[in-house]
Protein backbone atom coordinates (compact mmCIF):
# COMPACT_ATOMS: atom_id res chain seq x y z
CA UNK A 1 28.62 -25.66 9.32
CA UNK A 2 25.53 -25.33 7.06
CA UNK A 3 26.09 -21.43 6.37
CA UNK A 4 29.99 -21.61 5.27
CA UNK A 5 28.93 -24.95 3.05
CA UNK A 6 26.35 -22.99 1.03
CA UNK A 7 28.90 -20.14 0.53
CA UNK A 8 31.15 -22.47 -0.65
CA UNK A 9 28.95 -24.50 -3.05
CA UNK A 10 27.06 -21.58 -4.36
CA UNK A 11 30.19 -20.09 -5.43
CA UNK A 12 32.10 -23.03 -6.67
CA UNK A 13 28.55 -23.66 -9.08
CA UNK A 14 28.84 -20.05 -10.21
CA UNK A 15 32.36 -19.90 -11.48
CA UNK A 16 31.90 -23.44 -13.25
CA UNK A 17 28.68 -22.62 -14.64
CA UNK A 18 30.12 -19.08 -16.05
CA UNK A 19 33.30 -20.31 -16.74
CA UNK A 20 35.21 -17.02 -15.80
CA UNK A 21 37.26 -15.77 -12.90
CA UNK A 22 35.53 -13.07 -10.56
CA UNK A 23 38.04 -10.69 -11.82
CA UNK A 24 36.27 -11.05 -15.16
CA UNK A 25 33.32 -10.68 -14.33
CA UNK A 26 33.87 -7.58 -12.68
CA UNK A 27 35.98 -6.20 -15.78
CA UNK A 28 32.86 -6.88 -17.81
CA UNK A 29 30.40 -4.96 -15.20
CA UNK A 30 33.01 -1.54 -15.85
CA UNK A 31 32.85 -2.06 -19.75
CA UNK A 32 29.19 -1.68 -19.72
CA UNK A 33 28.66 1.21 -17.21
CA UNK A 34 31.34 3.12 -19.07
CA UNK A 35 29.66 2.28 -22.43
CA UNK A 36 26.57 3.52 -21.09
CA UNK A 37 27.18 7.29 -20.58
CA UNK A 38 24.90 8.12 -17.55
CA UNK A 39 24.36 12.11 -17.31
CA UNK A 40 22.25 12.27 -13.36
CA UNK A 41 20.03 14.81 -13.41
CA UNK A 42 21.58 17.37 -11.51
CA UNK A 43 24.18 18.03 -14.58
CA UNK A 44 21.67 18.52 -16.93
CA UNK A 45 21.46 22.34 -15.79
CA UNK A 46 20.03 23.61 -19.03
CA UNK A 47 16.46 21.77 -18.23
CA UNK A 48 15.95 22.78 -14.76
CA UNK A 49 17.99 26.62 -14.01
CA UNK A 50 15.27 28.56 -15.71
CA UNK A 51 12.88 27.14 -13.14
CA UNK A 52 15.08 28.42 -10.12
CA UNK A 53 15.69 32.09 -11.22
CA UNK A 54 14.36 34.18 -9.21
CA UNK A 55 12.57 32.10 -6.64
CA UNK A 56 13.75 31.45 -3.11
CA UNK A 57 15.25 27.34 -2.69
CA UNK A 58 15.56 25.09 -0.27
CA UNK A 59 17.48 21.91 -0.95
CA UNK A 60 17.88 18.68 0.40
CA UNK A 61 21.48 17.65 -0.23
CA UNK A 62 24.25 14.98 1.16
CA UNK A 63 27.39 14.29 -0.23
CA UNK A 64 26.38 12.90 -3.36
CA UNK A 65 24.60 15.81 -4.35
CA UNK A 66 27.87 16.43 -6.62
CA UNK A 67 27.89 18.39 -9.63
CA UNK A 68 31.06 17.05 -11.46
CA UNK A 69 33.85 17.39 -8.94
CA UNK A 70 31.86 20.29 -7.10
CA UNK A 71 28.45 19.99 -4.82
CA UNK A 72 25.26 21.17 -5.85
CA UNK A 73 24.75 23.59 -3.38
CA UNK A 74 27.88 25.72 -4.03
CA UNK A 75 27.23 25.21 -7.86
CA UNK A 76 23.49 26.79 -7.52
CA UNK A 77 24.91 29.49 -5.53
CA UNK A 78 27.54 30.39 -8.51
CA UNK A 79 25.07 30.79 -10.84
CA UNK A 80 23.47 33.22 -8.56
CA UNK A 81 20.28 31.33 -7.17
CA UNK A 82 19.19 32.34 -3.78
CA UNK A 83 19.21 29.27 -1.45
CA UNK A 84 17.63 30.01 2.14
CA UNK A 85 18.34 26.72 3.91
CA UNK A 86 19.62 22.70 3.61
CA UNK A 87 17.97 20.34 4.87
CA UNK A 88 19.73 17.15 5.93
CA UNK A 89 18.83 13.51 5.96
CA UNK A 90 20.15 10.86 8.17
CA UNK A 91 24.19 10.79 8.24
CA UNK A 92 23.99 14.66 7.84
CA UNK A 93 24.84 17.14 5.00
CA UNK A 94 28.53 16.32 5.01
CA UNK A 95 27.52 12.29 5.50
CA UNK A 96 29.30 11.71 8.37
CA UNK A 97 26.85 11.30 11.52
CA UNK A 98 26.51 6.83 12.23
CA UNK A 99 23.01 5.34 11.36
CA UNK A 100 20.57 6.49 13.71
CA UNK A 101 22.80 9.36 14.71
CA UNK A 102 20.65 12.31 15.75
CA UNK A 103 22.12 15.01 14.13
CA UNK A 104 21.09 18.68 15.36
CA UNK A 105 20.45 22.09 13.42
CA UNK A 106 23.40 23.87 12.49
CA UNK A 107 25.03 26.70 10.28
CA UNK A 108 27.58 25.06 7.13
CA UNK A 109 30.98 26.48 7.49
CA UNK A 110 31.08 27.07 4.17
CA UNK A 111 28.70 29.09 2.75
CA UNK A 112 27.18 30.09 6.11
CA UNK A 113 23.68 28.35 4.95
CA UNK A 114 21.06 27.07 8.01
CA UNK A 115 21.15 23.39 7.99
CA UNK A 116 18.28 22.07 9.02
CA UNK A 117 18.23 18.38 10.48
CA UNK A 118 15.48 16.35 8.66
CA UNK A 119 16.60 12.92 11.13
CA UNK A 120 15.58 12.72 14.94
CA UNK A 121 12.32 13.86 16.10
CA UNK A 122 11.82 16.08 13.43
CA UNK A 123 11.55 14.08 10.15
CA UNK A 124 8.90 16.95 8.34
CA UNK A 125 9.67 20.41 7.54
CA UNK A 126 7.19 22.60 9.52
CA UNK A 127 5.22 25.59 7.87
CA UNK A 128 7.46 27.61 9.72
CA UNK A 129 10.70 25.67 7.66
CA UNK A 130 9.13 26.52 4.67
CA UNK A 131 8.18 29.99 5.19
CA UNK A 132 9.16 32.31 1.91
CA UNK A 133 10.77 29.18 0.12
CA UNK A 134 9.14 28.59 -3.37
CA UNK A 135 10.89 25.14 -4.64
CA UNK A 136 12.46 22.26 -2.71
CA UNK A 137 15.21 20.82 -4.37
CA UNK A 138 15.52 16.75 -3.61
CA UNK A 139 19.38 15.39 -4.97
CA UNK A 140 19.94 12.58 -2.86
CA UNK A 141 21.84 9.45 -3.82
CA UNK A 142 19.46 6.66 -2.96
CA UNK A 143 20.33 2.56 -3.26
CA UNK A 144 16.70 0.83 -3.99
CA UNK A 145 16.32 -0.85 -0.88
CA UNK A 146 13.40 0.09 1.10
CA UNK A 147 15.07 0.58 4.65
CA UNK A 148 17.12 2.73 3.52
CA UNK A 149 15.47 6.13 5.14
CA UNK A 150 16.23 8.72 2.02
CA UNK A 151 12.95 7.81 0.37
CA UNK A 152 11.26 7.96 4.01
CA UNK A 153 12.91 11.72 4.45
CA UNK A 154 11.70 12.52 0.69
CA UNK A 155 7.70 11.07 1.96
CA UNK A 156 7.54 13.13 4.88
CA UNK A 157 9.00 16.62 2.57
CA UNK A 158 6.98 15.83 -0.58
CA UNK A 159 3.64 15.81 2.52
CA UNK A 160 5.43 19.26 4.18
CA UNK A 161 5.52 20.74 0.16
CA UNK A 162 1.86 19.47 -0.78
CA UNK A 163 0.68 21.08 2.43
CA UNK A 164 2.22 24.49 2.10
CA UNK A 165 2.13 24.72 -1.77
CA UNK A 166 5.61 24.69 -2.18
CA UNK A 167 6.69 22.94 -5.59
CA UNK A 168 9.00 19.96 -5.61
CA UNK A 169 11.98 19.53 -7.18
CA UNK A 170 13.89 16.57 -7.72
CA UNK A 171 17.24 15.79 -9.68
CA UNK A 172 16.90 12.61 -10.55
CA UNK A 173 20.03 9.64 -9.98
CA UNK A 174 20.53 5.93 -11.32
CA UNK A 175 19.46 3.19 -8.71
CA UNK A 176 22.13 0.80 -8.30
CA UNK A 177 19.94 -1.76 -7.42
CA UNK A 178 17.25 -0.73 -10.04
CA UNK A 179 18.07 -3.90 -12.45
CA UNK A 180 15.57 -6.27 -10.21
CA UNK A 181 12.26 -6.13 -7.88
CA UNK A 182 12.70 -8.79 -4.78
CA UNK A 183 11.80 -9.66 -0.60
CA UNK A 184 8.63 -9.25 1.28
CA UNK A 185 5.94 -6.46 0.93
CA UNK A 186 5.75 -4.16 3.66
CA UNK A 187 2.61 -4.38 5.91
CA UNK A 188 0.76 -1.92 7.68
CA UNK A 189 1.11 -3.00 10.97
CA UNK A 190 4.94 -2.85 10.48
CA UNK A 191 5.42 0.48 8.95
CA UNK A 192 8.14 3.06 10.61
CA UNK A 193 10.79 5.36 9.05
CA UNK A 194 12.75 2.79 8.06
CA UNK A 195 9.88 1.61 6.00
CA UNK A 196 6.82 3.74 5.08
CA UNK A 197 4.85 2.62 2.03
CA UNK A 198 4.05 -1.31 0.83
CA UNK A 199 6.51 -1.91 -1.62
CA UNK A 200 9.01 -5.04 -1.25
CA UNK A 201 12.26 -4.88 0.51
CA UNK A 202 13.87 -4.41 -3.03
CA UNK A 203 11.66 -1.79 -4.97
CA UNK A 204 13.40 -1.14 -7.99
CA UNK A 205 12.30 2.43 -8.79
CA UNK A 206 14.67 5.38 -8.83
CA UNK A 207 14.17 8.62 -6.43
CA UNK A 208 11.67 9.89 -8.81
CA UNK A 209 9.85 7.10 -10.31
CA UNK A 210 9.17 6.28 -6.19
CA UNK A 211 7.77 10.23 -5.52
CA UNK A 212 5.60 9.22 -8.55
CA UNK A 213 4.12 6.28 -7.19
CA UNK A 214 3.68 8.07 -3.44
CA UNK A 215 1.75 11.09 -5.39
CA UNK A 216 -0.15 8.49 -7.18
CA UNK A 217 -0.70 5.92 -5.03
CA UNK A 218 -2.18 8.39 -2.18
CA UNK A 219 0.45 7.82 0.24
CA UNK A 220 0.36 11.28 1.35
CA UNK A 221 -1.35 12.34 4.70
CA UNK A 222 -5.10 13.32 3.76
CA UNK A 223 -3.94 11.78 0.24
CA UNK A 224 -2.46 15.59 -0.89
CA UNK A 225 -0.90 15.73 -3.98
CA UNK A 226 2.51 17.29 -4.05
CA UNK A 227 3.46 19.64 -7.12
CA UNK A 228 6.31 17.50 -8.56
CA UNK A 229 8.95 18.25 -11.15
CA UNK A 230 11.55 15.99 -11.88
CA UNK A 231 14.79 16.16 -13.99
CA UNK A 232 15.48 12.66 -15.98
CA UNK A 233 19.06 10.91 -16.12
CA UNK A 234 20.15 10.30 -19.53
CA UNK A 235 21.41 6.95 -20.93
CA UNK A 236 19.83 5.00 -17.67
CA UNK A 237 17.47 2.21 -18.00
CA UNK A 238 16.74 -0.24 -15.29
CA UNK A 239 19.15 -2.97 -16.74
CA UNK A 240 22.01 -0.44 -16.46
CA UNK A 241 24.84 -1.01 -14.15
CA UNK A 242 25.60 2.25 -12.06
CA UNK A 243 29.01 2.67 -10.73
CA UNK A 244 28.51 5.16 -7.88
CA UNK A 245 31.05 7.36 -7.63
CA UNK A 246 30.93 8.73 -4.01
CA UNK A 247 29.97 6.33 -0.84
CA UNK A 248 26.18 7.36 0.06
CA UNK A 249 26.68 6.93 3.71
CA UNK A 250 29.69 5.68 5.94
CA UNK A 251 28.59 2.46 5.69
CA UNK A 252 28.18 1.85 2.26
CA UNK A 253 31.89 2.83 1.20
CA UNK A 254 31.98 0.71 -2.16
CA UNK A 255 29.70 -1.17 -4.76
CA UNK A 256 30.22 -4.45 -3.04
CA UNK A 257 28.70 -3.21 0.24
CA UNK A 258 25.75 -1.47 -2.28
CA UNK A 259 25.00 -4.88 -3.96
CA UNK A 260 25.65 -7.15 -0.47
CA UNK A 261 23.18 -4.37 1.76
CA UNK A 262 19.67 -5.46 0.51
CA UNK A 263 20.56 -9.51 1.54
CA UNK A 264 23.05 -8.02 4.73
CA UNK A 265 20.78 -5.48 5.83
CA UNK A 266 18.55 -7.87 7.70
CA UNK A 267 21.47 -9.18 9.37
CA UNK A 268 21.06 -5.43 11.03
CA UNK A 269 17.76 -6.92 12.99
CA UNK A 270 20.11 -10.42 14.27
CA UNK A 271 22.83 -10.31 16.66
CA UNK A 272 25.27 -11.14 13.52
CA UNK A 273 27.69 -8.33 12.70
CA UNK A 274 28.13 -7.06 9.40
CA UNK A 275 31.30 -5.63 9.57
CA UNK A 276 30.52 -1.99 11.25
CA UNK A 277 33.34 -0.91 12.38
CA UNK A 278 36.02 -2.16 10.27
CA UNK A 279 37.10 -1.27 6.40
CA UNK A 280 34.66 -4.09 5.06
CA UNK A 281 31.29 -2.58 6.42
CA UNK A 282 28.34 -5.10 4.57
CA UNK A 283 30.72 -6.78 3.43
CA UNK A 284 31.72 -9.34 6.22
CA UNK A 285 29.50 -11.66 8.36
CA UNK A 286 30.55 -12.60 12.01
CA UNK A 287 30.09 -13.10 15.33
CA UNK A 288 32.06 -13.56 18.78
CA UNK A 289 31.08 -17.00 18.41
CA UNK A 290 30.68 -18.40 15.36
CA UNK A 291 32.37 -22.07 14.85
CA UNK A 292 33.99 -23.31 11.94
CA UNK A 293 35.31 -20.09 10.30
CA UNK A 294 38.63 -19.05 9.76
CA UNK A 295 38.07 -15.14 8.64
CA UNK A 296 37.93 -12.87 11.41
CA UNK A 297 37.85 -9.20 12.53
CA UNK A 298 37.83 -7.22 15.14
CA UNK A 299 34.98 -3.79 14.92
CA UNK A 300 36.43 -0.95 16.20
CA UNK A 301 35.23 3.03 16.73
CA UNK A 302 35.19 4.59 13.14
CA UNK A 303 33.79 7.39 11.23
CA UNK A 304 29.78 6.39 10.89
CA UNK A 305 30.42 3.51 12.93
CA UNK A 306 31.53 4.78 16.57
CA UNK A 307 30.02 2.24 18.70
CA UNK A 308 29.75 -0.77 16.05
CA UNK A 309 28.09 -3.65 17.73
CA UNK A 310 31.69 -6.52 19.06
CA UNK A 311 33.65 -2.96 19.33
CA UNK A 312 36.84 -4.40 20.78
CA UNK A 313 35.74 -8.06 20.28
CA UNK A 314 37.06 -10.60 17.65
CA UNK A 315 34.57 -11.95 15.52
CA UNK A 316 34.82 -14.93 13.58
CA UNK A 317 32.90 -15.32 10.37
CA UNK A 318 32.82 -14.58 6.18
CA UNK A 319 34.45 -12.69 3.87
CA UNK A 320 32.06 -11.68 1.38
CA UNK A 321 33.70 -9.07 -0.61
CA UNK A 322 34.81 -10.72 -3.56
CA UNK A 323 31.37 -12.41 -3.69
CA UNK A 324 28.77 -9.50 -4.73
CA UNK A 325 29.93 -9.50 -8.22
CA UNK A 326 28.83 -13.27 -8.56
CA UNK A 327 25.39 -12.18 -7.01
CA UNK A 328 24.97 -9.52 -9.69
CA UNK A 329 25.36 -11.24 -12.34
CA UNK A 330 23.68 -14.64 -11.34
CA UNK A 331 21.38 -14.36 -8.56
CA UNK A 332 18.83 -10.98 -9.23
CA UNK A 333 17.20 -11.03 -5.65
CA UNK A 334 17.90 -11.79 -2.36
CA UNK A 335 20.03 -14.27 -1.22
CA UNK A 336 18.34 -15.73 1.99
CA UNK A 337 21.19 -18.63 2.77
CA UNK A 338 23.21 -17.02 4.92
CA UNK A 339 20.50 -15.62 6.98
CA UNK A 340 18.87 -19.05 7.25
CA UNK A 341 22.45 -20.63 7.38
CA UNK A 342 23.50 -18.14 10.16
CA UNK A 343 20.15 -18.85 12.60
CA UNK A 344 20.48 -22.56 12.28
CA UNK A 345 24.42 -22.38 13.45
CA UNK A 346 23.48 -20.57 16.13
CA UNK A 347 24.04 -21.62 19.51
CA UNK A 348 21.83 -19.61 20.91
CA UNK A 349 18.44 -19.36 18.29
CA UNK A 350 16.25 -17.63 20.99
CA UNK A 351 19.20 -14.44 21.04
CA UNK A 352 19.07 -14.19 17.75
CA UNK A 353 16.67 -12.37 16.15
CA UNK A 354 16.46 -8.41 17.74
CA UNK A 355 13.10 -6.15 18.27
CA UNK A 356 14.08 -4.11 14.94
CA UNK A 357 14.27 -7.03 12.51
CA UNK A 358 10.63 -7.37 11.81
CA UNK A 359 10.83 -3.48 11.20
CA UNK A 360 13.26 -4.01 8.23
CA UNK A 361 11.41 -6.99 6.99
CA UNK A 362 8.16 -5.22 6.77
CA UNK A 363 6.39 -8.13 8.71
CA UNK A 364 6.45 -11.14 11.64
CA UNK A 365 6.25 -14.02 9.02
CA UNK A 366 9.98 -14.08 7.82
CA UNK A 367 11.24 -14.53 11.16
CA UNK A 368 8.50 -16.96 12.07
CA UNK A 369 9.42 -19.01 8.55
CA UNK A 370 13.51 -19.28 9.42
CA UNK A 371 12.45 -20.40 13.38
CA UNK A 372 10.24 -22.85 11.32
CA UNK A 373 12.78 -24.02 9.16
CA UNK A 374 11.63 -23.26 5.91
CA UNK A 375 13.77 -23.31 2.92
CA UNK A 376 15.17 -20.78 0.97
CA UNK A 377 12.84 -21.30 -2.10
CA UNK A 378 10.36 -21.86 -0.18
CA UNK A 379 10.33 -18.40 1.68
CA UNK A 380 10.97 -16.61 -1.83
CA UNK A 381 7.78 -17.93 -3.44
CA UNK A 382 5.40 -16.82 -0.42
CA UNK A 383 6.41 -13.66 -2.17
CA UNK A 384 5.18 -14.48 -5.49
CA UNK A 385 1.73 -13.44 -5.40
CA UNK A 386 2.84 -9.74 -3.31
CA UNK A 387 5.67 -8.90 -5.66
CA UNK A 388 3.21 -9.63 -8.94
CA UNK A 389 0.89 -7.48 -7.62
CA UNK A 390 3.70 -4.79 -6.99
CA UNK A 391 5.17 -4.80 -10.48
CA UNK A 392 1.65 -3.81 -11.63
CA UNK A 393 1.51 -1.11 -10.03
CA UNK A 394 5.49 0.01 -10.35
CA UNK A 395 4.98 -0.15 -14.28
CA UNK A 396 2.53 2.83 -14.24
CA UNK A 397 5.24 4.90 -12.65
CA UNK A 398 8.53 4.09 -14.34
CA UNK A 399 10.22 6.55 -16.68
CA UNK A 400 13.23 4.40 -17.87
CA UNK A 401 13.08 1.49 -19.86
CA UNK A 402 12.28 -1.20 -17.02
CA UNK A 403 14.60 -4.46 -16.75
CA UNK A 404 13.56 -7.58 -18.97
């Protein structure tokens, strides 16, 4: 089976090339992101409270909006700012909804604050949400990888703020996936909320070095310009390694998962599984049918995952978790063999591909190059020309020291 030989190979290469176990190599990742001493913006008080006092907030907030060990929200409202209303991305405030979940307006038990649902039908604030508020707060743990709908939920409230002159905060946090710029540019024709602006699949910006570049790039409806503020990590740069420390959605429960999703996600448009529904989420490949592989697992109804695609059904595949550590290190971009690998095993190549995967490619010519049979190196340098162009442009917008 091509697809379990190129696993194989690729990994046997990497550990004789390196000379090191995978252990090791993930002992040496730790070292360096505890040497590096990231402070995310949102603990760096002193540089952004003065701004608040006084003024009516909103704030857009998850469960990584985490202040040390307490969240944002209830941290803001100890030091006595007055926030009118959360609004909530896809997964919810608490981050517990499944991708794609609709998740309705409600009141937090907590601190009895309106949350407002920013995932549905109603992706934009209306005048009417941001009547009386002065500054939206944006603290939102993103992971660099253009499907990924946080930076479509920040577009459409940067265009609500611009319109209502409401000023626009955001607390800055590391991209773990910020250390390389890879996959196809999105094109018009293909653009929905799981992909807005033409960047490649792997955009290598953090939350506000991307608001930068939609301000400045006129991405905005009518090409308003939204009154931006934004609160810098310290010790980041783009060849940092960030350890997150909470999951930033159900699905993405550990740093393997983080650094698999950007080559797995397009799996997501394929009748492949990867591992919804079981404690390996992006981190597993399989299918009901797949020959010639011995792992296998079984997707059941779990938290973010309730109705994972094989619920109830073994499916036979990869184990991938011990294998995103080699990809950091080695291979900075996306690794197209098992996609490739997994469409020429298949036993049924016209099932394969779904309506949504040209959505999270950004266009109709990947899909049309694996039915054709191209290559892996081959696909990667129709991207050349696109991703130069890109980098161009990204430079003008960066505010950490970029990646060599």
């Amino acid at each position: 089976m091509r697809l379990m030989n190129v696993f194989f190979l690729f990994l046997f290469l990497l550990i004789a090339v390196e000379g090191v176990s995978q252990k090791t190599v993930y002992k040496s990742r730790v070292g360096r992101q505890a040497d590096s001493k990231i402070v995310v913006g949102a603990e760096r008080m002193d540089l952004y409270l003065f701004i608040l006092k006084g003024k009516s907030i909103a704030i857009i907030a998850n469960q990584t909006s985490m202040v040390g060990d307490q969240h944002l929200v209830d941290t803001l409202l100890s030091r006595g700012i007055t926030i009118k209303k959360v609004f909530s991305p896809e997964h919810g405030f608490r981050g517990s909804a499944d991708a794609g979940e609709k998740v309705q307006n409600y009141k937090d038990k907590k601190t009895g604050l309106p949350i407002v649902s920013l995932y549905g039908k109603h992706h934009k604030p209306s005048s009417e949400d941001l009547e009386g508020i002065d500054i939206v707060i944006f603290d939102i743990q993103d992971v660099g990888v253009r499907f990924y709908t946080y930076i479509s939920t920040m577009h459409y409230v940067m265009e609500a703020c611009a319109e209502n002159e409401v000023k626009f905060l955001i607390l800055d946090r590391p991209n773990p996936n910020g250390y390389y710029v890879a996959g196809p540019t999105m094109e018009e024709e293909y653009t929905s909320f799981v992909g807005l602006h033409p960047v490649p699949l792997v955009h290598g910006m953090t939350i506000a070095e991307y608001a930068r570049m939609i301000n400045g790039q006129g991405w905005l409806k009518n090409q308003v310009k939204c009154d931006l503020i934004h609160i810098l990590c310290e010790g980041y740069t783009h060849s940092s390694l960030y350890q997150l420390p909470i999951k930033p959605s159900p699905n993405l429960p550990n740093m393997q998962s983080i650094y698999l999703y950007p080559s797995l996600g397009l799996f997501e448009g394929t009748f492949i599984s990867v591992g919804r529904g079981t404690d390996h989420p992006f981190q597993a490949l399989g299918h009901p049918d797949m020959q010639n592989a011995k792992f296998k697992f079984k997707p059941k109804s779990t938290p973010g995952a309730k109705n994972p695609p094989y619920k109830g059904t073994v499916c036979y595949g990869h184990d991938l978790r011990n294998f995103s550590n080699m990809i950091l290190k080695n291979y900075q971009g996306l690794y197209l063999y098992w996609l490739t690998g997994a469409y020429q095993d298949s036993p049924d190549k016209e099932k394969f591909f779904n309506n949504y995967f040209n959505s999270l490619a950004g266009n109709s010519t990947l899909k049309q190059q694996i039915i054709d049979g191209l290559n892996e190196e081959d696909i990667a340098k129709s991207w050349e020309q696109d991703l130069l162009h890109y980098k161009r442009i990204r430079k003008g917008y960066l505010l950490y020291t970029d990646f060599e």
